[in-house]
C-alpha atoms as a PDB file:
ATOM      1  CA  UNK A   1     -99.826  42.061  -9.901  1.00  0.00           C
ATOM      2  CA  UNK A   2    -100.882  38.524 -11.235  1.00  0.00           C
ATOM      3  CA  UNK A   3    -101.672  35.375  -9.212  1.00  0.00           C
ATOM      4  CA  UNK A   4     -98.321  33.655  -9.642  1.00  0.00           C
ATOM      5  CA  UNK A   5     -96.058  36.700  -8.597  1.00  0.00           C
ATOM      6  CA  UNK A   6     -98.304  36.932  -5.945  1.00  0.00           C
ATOM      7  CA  UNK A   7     -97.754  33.585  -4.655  1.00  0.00           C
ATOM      8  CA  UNK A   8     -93.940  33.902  -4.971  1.00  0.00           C
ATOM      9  CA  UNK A   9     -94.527  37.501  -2.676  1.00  0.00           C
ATOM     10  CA  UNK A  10     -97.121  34.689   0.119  1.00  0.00           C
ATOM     11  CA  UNK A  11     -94.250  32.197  -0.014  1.00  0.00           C
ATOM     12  CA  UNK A  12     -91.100  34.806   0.787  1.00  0.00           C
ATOM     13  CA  UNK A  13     -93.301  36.226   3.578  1.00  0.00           C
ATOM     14  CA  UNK A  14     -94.506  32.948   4.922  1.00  0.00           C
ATOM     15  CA  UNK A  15     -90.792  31.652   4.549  1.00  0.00           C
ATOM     16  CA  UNK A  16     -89.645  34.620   6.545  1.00  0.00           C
ATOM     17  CA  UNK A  17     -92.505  34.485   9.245  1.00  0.00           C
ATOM     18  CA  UNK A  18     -91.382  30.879   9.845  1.00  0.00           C
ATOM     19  CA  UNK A  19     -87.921  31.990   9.945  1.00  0.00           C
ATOM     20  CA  UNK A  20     -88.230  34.634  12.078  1.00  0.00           C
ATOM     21  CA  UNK A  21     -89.608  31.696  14.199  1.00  0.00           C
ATOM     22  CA  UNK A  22     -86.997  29.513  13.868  1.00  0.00           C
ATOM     23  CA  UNK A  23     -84.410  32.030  15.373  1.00  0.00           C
ATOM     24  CA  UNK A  24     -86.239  32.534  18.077  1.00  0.00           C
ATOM     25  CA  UNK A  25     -86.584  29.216  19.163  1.00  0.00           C
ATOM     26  CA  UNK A  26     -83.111  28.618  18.289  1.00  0.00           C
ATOM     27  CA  UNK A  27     -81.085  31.584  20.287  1.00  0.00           C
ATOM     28  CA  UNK A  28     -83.832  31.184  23.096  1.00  0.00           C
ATOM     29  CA  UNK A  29     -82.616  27.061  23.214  1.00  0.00           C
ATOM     30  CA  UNK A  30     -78.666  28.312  22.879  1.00  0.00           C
ATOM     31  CA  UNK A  31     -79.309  31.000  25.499  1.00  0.00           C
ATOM     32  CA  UNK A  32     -81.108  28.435  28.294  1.00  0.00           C
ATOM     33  CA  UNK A  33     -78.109  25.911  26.604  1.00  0.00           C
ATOM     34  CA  UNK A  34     -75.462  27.857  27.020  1.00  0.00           C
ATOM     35  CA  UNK A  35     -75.445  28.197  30.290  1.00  0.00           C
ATOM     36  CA  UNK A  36     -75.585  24.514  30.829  1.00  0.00           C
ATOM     37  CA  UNK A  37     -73.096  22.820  28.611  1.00  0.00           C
ATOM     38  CA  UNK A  38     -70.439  24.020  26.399  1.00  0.00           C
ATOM     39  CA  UNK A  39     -70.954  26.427  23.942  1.00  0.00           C
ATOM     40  CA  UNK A  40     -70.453  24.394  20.614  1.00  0.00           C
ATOM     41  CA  UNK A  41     -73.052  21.427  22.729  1.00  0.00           C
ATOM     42  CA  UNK A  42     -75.355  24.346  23.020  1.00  0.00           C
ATOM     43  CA  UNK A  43     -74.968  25.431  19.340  1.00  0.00           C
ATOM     44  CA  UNK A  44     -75.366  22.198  17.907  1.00  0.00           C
ATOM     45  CA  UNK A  45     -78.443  21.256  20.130  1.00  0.00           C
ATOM     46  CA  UNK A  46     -80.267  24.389  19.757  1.00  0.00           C
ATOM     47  CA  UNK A  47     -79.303  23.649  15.689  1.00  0.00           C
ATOM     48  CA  UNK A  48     -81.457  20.479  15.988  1.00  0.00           C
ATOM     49  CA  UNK A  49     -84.414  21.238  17.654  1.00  0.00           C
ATOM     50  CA  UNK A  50     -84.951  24.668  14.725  1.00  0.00           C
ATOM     51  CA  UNK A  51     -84.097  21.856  11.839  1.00  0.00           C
ATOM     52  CA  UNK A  52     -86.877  19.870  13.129  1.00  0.00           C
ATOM     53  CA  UNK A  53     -89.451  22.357  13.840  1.00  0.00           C
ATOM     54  CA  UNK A  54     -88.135  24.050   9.877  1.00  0.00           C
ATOM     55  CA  UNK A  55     -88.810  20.890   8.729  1.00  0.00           C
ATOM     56  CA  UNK A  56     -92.787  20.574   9.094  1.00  0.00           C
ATOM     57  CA  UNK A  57     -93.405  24.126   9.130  1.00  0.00           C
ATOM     58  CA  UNK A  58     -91.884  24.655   5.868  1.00  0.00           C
ATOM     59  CA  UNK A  59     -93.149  21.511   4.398  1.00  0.00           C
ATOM     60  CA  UNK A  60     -97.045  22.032   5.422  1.00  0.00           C
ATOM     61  CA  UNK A  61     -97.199  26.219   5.431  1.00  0.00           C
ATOM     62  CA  UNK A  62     -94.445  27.734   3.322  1.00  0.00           C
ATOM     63  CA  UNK A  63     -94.014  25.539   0.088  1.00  0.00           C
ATOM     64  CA  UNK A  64     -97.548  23.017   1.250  1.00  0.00           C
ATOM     65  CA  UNK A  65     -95.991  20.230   0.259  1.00  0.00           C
ATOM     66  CA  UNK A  66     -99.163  18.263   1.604  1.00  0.00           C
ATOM     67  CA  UNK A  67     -98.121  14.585   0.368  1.00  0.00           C
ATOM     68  CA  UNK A  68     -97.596  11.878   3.550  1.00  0.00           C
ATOM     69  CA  UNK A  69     -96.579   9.284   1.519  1.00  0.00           C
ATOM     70  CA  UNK A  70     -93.878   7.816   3.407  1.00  0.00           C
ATOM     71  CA  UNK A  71     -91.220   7.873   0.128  1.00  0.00           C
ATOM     72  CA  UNK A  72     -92.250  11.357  -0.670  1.00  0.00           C
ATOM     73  CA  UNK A  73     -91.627  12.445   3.078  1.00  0.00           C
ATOM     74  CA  UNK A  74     -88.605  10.215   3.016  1.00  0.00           C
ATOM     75  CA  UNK A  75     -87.131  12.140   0.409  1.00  0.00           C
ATOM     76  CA  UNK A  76     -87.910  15.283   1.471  1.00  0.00           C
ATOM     77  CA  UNK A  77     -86.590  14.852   4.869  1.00  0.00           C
ATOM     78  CA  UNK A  78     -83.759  13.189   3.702  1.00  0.00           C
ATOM     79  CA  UNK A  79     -82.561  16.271   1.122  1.00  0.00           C
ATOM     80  CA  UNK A  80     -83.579  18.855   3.736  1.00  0.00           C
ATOM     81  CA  UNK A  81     -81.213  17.220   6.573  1.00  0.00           C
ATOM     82  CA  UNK A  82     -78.670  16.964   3.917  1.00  0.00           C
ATOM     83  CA  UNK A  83     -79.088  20.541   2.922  1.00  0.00           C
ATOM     84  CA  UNK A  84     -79.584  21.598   7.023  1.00  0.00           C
ATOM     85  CA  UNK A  85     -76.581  19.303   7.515  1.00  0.00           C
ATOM     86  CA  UNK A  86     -73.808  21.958   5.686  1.00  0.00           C
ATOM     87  CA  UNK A  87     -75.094  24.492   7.038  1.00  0.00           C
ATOM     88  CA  UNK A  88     -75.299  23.285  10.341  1.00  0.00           C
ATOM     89  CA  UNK A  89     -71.654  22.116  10.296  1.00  0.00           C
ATOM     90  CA  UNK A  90     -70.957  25.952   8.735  1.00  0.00           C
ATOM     91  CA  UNK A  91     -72.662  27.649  11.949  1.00  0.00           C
ATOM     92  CA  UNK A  92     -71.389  25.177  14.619  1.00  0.00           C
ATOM     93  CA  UNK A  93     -68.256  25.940  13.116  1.00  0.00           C
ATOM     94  CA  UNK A  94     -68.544  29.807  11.684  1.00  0.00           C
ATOM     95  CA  UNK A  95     -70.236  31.062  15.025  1.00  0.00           C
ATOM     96  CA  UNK A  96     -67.181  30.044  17.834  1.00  0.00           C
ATOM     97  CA  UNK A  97     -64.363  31.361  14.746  1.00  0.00           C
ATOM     98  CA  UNK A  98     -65.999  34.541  14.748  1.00  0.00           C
ATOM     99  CA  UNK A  99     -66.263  34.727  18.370  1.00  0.00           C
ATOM    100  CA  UNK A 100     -62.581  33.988  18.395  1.00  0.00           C
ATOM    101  CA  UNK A 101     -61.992  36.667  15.643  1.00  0.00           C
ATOM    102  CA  UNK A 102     -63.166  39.741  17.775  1.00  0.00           C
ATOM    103  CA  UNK A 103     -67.431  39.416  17.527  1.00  0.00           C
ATOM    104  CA  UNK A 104     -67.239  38.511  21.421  1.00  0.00           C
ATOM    105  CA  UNK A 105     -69.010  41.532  23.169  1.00  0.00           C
ATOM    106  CA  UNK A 106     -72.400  39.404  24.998  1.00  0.00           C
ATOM    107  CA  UNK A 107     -75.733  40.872  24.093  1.00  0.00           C
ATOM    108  CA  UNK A 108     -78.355  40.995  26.100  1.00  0.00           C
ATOM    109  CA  UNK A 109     -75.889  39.126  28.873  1.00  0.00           C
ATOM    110  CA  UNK A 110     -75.907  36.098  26.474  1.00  0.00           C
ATOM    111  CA  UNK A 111     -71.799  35.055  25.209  1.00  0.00           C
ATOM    112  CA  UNK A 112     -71.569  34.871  21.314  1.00  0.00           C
ATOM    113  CA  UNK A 113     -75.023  35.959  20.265  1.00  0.00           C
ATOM    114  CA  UNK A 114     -73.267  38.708  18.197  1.00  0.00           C
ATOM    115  CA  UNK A 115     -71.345  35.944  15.976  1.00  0.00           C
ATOM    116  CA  UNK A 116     -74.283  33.650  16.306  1.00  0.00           C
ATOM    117  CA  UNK A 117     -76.482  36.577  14.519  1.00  0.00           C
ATOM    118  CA  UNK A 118     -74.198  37.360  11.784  1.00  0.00           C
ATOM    119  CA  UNK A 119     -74.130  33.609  11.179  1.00  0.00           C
ATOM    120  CA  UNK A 120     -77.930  33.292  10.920  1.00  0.00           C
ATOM    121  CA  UNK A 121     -78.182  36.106   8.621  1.00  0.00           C
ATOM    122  CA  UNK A 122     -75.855  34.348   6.247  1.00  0.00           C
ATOM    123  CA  UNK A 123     -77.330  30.516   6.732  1.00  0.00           C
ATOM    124  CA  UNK A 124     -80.813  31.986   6.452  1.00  0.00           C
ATOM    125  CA  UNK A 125     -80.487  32.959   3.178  1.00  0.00           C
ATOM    126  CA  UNK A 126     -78.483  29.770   2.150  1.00  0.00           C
ATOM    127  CA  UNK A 127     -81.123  27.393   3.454  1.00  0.00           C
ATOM    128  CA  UNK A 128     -83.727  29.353   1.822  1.00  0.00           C
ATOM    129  CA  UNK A 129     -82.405  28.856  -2.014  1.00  0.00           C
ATOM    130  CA  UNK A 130     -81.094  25.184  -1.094  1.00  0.00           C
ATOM    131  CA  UNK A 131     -85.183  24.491  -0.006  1.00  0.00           C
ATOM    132  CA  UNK A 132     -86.597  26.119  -2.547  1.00  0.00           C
ATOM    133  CA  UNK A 133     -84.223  24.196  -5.162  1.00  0.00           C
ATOM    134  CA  UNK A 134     -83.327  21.023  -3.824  1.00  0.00           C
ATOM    135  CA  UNK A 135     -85.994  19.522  -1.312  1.00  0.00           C
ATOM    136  CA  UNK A 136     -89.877  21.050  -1.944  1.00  0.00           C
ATOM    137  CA  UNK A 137     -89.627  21.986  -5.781  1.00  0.00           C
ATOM    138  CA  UNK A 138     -92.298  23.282  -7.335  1.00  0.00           C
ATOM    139  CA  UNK A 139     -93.133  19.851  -9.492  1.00  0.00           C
ATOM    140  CA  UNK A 140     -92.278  17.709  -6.996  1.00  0.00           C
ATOM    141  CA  UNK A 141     -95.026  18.982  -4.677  1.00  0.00           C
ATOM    142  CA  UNK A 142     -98.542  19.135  -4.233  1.00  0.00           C
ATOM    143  CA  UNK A 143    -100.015  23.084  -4.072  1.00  0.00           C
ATOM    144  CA  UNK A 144    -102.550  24.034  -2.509  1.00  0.00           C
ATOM    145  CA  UNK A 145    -104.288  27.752  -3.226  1.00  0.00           C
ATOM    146  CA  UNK A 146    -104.647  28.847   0.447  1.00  0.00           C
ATOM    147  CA  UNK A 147    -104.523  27.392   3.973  1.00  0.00           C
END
């Protein structure tokens, strides 16, 4: 295996390790959420605090995009909410239809984490290509060989 095939294998796992993270945080915010305020409120704030948290960890560990130049970050942050944006409008939108549709059995005591699974399985891989092609691209960042 060479060094560059390599690095594509370091980046998939290190994109998947943070976004194994992200879930977490996000159905552990809609689970405390839900409870609390409606379910699409719940959705859509749980939605916000993983696009945040994606943000830097993707930008410093997975693609180490290490530039703070304030236009650089601007940019970045700007394409990535844009990109986070659709798909945050598809799962505040996807999860309740599919509830609706039949995927309404609670797991784990917790109403529409079945729908609100399938829906991250899909996004996930959606905001994976749309990061890797439209906000930290290869020549637009700065690499770094290991952290």
């Amino acid at each position: 295996m060479n060094a560059k095939s390599s690095s594509k294998y370091r980046e998939f796992i290190l994109y998947t390790t943070v976004g194994v993270s992200a879930t977490a945080i996000n159905w552990i915010t809609y689970s405390v959420l839900v409870a609390l305020v409606p379910m699409i409120i719940a959705n859509a704030m749980s939605w916000a605090i993983t696009v945040i948290y994606t943000f830097v960890t993707n930008k410093i560990y997975v693609f180490h995009s290490l530039s703070f130049e304030r236009k650089i970050v601007c940019k970045e942050l700007i394409t990535f909410l844009a990109s986070r944006g659709v798909t945050g409008v598809l799962e505040v939108v996807a999860q309740p239809q599919l509830y609706a549709m039949g995927m309404d059995q609670p797991l784990f005591g917790v109403e529409g984490l079945e729908a609100k699974i399938t829906v991250c399985v899909i996004l996930s891989i959606i905001n994976y290509i749309s990061t890797k092609l439209f906000v930290f691209r290869e020549n637009d960042t700065k690499t770094m060989e290991s952290i």
